[in-house]
Protein backbone atom coordinates (compact mmCIF):
# COMPACT_ATOMS: atom_id res chain seq x y z
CA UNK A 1 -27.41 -6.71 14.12
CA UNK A 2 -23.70 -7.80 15.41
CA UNK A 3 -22.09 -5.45 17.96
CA UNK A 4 -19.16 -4.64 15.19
CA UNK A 5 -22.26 -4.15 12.70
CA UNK A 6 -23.47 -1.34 14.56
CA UNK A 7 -20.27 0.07 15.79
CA UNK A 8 -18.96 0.68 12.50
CA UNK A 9 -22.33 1.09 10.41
CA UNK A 10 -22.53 4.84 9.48
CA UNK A 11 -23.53 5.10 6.03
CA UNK A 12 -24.96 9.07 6.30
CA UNK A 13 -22.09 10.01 8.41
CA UNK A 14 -23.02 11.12 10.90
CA UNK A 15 -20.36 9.49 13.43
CA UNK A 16 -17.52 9.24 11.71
CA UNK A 17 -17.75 12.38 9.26
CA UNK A 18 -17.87 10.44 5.60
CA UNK A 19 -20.04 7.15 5.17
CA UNK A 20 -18.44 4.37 7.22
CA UNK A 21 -19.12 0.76 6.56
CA UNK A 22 -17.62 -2.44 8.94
CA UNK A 23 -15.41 -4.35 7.17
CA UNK A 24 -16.90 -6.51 3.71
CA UNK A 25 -19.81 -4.81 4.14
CA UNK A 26 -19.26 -1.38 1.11
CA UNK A 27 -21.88 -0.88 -1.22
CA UNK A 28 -21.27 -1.53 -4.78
CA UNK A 29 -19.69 1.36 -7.11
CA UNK A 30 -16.73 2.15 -3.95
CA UNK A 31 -13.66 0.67 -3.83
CA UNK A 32 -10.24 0.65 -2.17
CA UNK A 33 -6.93 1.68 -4.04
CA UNK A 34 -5.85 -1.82 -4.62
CA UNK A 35 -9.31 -2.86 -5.74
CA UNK A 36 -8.72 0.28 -8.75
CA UNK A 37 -5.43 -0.79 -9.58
CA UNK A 38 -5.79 -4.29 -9.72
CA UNK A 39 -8.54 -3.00 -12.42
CA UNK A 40 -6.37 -0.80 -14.01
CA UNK A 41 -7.68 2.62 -12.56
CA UNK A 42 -6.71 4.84 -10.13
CA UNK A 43 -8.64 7.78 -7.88
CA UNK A 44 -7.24 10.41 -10.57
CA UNK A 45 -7.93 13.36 -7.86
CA UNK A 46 -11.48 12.69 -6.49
CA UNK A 47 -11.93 12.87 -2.82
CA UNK A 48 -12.72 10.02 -0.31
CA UNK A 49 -16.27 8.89 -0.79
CA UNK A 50 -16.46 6.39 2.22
CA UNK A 51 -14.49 4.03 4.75
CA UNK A 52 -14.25 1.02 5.81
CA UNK A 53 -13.35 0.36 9.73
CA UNK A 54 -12.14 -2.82 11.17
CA UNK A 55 -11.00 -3.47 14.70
CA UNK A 56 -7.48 -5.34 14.41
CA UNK A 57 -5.30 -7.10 17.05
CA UNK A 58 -2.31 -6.18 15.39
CA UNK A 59 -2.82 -2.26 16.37
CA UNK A 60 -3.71 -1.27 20.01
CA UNK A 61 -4.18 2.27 18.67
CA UNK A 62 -7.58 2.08 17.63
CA UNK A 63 -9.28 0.77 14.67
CA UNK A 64 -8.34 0.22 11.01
CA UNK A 65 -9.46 2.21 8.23
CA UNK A 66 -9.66 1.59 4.63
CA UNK A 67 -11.18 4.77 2.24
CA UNK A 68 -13.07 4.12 -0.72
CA UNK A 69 -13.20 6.22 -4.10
CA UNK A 70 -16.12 5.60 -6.21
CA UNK A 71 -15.58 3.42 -9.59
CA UNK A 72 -17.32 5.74 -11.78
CA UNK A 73 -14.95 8.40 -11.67
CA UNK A 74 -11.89 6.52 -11.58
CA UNK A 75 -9.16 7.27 -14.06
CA UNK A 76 -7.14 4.43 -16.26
CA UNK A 77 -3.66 3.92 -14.89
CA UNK A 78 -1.13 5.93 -16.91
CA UNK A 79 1.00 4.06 -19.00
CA UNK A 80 4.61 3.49 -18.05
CA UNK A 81 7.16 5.93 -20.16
CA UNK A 82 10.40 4.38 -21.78
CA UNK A 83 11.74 7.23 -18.88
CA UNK A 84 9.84 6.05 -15.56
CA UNK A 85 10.95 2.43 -16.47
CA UNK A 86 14.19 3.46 -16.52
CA UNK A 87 14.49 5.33 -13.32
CA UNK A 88 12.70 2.21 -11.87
CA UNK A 89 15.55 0.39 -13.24
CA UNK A 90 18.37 2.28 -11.47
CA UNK A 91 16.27 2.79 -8.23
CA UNK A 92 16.16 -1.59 -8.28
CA UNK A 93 19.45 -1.85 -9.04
CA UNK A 94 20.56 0.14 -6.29
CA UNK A 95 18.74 -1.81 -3.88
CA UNK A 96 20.87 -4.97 -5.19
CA UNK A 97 24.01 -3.52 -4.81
CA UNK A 98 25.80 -4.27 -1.49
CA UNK A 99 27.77 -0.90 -0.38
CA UNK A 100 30.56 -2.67 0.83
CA UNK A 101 31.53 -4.68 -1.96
CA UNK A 102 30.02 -2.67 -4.84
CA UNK A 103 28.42 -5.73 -6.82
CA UNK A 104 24.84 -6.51 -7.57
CA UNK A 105 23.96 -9.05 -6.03
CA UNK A 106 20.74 -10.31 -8.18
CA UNK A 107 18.74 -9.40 -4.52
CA UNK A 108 17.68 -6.68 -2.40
CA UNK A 109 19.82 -5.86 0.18
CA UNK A 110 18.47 -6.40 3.76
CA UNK A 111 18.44 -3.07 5.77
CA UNK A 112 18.87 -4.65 8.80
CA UNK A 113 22.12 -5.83 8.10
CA UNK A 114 23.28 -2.96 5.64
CA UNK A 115 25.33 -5.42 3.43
CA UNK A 116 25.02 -8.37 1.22
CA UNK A 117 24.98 -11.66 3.32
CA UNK A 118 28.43 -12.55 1.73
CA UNK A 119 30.06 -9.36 3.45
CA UNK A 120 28.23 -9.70 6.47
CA UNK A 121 29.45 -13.27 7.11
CA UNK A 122 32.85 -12.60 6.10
CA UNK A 123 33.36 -9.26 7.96
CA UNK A 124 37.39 -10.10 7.12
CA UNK A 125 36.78 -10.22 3.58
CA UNK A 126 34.96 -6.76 3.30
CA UNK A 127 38.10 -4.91 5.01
């Protein structure tokens, strides 16, 4: 057994608290959120049945997790209403809309800059 193997290999959970699997290594029936919605369910309530835990060099805070719902009781995904696709709609559109110049640009916005990249190259044009 590899040294991550048995580090993160807790499938009674006893370590960690829930069952805890290293990373590719979840039994079948468990799956991720993305997993469910990229099959058209989602947890619909239930609690965390497992985790997955990675180490990753991208966090020095300690290692990643992933929780898993179980596949049987996963719920479809509820349909989109005429209403939620048009709040979507506005909350888009506002992301396109530079708030110096007031038009849409047909792109989000970068938050870094706060503007559309015409205004911010052409500060003398915005005033």
């Amino acid at each position: 057994m590899s040294p991550a193997l048995g580090k993160y290999w807790d499938p009674d959970g006893a370590r960690y608290g829930i069952p805890t699997y290293p990373y590719r290594l979840a039994p079948d029936g468990l799956a991720t959120r993305r997993q469910l919605r990229a099959c058209g369910l989602r947890p619909g309530g239930q609690p965390i049945a497992a985790q997955i835990l990675w180490h990753s060099r991208r966090t020095r805070s300690g290692p990643r997790a992933a929780y898993l719902y179980r596949t049987e009781l996963a719920l479809p995904v509820r349909p989109m209403t005429p209403a939620r696709r048009a709040a979507l709609d506005r909350a888009l559109a506002a992301r396109r809309t530079c708030p110096t110049c007031g038009q849409d640009r047909g792109y989000t916005i970068p938050t870094s800059i706060g503007t559309c990249l015409t205004c911010a190259d052409t500060p003398a044009l915005a005033a």
